[in-house]
Protein backbone atom coordinates (compact mmCIF):
# COMPACT_ATOMS: atom_id res chain seq x y z
CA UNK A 1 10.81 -10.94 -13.06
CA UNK A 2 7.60 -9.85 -13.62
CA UNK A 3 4.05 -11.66 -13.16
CA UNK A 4 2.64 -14.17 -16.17
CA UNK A 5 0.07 -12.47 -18.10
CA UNK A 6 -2.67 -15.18 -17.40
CA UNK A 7 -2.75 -14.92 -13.64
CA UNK A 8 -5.56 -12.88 -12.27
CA UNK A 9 -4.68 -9.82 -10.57
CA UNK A 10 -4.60 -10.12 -6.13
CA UNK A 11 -7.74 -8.09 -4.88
CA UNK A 12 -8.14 -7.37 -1.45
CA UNK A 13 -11.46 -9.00 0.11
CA UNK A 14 -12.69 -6.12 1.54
CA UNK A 15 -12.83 -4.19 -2.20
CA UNK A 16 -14.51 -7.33 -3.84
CA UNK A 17 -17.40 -7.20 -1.17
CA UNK A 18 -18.00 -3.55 -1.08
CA UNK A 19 -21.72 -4.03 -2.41
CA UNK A 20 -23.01 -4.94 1.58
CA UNK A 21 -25.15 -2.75 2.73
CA UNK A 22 -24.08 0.23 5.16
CA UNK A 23 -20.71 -0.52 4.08
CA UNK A 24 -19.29 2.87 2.94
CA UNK A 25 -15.35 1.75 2.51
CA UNK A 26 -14.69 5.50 1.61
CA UNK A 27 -15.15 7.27 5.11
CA UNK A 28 -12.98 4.26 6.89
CA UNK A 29 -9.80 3.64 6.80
CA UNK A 30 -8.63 0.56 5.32
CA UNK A 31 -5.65 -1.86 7.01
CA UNK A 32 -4.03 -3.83 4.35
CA UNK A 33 -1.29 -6.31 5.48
CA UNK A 34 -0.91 -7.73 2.59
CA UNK A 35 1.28 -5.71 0.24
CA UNK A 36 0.62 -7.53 -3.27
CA UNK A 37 -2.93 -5.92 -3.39
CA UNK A 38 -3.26 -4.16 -7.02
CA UNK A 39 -4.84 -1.12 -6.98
CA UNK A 40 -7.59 -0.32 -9.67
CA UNK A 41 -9.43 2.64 -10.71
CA UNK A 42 -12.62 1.85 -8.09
CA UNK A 43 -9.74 2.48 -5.35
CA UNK A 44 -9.31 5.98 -6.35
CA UNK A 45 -9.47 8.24 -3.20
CA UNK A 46 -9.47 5.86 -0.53
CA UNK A 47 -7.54 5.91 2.37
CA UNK A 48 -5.06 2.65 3.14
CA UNK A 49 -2.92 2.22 5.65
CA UNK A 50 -0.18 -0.30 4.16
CA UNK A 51 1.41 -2.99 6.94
CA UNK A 52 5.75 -2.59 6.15
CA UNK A 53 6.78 -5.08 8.87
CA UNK A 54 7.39 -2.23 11.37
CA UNK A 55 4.61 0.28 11.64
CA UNK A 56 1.62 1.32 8.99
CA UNK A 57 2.23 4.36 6.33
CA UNK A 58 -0.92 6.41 5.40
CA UNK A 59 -1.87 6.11 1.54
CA UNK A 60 -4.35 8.33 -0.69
CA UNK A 61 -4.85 6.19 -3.52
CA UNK A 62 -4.54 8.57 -6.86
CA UNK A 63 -5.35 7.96 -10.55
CA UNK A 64 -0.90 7.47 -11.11
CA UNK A 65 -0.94 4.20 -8.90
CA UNK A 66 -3.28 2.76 -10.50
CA UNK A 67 -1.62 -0.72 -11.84
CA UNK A 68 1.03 -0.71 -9.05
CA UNK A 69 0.77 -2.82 -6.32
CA UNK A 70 0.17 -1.22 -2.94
CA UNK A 71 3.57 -2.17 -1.20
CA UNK A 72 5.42 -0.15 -3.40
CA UNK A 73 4.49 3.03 -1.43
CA UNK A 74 5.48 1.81 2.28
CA UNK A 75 9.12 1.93 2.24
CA UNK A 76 10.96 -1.02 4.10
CA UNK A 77 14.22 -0.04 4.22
CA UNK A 78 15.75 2.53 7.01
CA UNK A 79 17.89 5.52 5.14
CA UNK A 80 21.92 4.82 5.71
CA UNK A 81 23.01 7.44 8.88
CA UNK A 82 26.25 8.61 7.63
CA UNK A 83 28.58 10.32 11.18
CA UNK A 84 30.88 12.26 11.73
CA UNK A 85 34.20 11.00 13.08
CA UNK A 86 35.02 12.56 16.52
CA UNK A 87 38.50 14.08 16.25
CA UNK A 88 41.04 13.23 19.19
CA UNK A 89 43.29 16.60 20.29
C-alpha cells in the first residue's frame, strides 16, 4: 500500500537543521534509527549508518536512492542455510 500523496515526506532532524554553524554533516557519520527517513538530493554523498534491529549497515547515499526510503538498504532478514544431510554407513 503505498503512502497518500498529501502527507509530507519524514525528514530526519539532523538534515532539516544542517544550517548551525560548525556543523559540517558531510565529514561525520550519521546514525539513523529510524528507517522511514526519505532520502533527497541534499543527501547525496553522505555517509549513514542505518539501525536494522540487530547491528548498523554502512550507506553512501547516491543520486539512484534518491526517493527511497533509507530502510530499504539494511536488510532484516538472515539468508536461509540450506545442509547437508549426514549419511549413516
Amino acid at each position: 500500500m503505498s503512502r497518500v500523496s498529501w502527507k509530507p515526506l519524514f525528514l530526519h532532524p539532523e538534515f532539516m537543521n544542517q544550517n548551525k554553524k560548525n556543523f559540517n554533516i558531510q565529514e561525520e557519520e550519521v546514525v539513523l534509527f529510524n528507517r522511514a527517513t526519505v532520502i533527497i538530493k541534499q543527501m547525496i554523498g553522505y555517509k549513514i549508518q542505518v539501525y536494522n534491529g540487530i547491528r548498523f549497515f554502512p550507506i553512501t547515499v547516491t543520486s539512484d536512492m534518491i526517493g527511497h526510503r533509507v530502510g530499504e538498504f539494511a536488510p532484516t532478514r538472515k539468508k536461509p542455510i540450506t545442509r547437508k544431510k549426514n549419511i549413516k554407513k
